[in-house]
C-alpha atoms as a PDB file:
ATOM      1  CA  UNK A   1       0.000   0.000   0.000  1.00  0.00           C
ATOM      2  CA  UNK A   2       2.872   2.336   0.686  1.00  0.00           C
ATOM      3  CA  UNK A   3       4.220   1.944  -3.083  1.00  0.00           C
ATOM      4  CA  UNK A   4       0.843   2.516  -4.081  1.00  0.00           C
ATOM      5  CA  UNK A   5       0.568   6.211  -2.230  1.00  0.00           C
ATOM      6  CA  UNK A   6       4.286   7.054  -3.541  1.00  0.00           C
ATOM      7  CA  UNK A   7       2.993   6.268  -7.123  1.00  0.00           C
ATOM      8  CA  UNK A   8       0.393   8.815  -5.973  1.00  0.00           C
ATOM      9  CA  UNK A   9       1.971  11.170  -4.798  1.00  0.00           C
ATOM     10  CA  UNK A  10       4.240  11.491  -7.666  1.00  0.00           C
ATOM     11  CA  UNK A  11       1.459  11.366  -9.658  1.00  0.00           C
ATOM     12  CA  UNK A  12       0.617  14.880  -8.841  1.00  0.00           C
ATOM     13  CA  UNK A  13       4.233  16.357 -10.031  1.00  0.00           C
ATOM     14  CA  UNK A  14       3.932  14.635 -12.988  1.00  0.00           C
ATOM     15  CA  UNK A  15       2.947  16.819 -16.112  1.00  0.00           C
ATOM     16  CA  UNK A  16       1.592  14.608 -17.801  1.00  0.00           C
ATOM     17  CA  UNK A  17      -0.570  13.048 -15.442  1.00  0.00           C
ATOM     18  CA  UNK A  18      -1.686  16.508 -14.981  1.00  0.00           C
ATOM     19  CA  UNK A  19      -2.749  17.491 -18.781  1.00  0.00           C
ATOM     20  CA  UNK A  20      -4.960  13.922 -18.449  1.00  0.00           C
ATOM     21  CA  UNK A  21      -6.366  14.974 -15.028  1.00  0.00           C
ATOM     22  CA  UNK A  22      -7.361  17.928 -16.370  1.00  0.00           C
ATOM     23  CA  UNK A  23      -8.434  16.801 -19.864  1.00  0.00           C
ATOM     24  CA  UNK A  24     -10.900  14.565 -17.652  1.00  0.00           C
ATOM     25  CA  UNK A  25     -12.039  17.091 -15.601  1.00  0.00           C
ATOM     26  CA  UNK A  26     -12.793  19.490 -18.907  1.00  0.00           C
ATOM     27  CA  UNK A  27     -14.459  16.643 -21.306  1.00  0.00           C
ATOM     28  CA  UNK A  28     -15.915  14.597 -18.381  1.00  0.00           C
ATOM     29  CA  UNK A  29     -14.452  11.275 -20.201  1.00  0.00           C
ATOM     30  CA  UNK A  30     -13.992   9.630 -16.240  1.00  0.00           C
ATOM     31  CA  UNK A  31     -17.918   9.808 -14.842  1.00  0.00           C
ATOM     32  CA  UNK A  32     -16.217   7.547 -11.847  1.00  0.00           C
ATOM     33  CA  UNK A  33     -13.569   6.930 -10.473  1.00  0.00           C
ATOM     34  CA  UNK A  34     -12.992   3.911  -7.953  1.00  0.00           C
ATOM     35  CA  UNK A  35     -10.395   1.211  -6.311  1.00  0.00           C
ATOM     36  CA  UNK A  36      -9.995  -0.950  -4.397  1.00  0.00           C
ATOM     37  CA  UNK A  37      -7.463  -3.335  -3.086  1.00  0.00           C
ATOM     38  CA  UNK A  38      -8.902  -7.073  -2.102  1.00  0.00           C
ATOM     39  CA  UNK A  39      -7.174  -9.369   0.613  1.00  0.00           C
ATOM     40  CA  UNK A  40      -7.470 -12.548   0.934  1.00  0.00           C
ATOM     41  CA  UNK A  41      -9.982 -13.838   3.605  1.00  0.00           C
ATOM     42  CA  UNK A  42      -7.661 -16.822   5.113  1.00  0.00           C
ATOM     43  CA  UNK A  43      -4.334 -17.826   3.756  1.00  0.00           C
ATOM     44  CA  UNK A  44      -4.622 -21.120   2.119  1.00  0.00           C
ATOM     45  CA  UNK A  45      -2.109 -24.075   2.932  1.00  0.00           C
ATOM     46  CA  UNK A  46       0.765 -24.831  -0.122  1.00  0.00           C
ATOM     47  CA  UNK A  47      -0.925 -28.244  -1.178  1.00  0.00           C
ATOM     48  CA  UNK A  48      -4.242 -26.600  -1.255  1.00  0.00           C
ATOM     49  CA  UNK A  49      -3.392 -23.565  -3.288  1.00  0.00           C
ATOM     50  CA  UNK A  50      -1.795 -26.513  -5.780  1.00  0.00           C
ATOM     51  CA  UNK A  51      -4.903 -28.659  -6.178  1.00  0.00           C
ATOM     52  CA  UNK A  52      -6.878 -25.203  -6.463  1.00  0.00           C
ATOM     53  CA  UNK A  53      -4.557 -24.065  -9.581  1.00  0.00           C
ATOM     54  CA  UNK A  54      -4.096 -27.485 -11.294  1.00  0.00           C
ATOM     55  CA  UNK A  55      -7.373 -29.148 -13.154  1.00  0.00           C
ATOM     56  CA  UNK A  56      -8.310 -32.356 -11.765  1.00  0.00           C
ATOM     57  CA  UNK A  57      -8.313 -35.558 -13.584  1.00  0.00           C
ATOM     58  CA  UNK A  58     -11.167 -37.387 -14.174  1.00  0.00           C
END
């Protein structure tokens, strides 16, 4: 999350960041504007994650 605020923050200095952020604020082109950042409920154990990513046979 800290990277993510850094990328941010420089964000702001950067021109061009700034001519888009205030093309969209002109033309209206972004009507919203939302993130989010998703975490994983329980941490799942090596052999599971392996049967989860690999098809089964049958």
């Amino acid at each position: 999350m800290a990277e993510y605020e850094a990328y941010r923050r420089k964000s702001f200095e950067d021109p061009d960041c700034n001519a888009a952020f205030d093309h969209a604020a002109k033309t209206r082109c972004i009507i919203s504007y939302e993130r989010s950042f998703p975490r994983p409920v329980f941490e799942l154990s090596g052999a599971r994650q392996m049967s989860l990513s690999q098809p089964t046979a049958g």
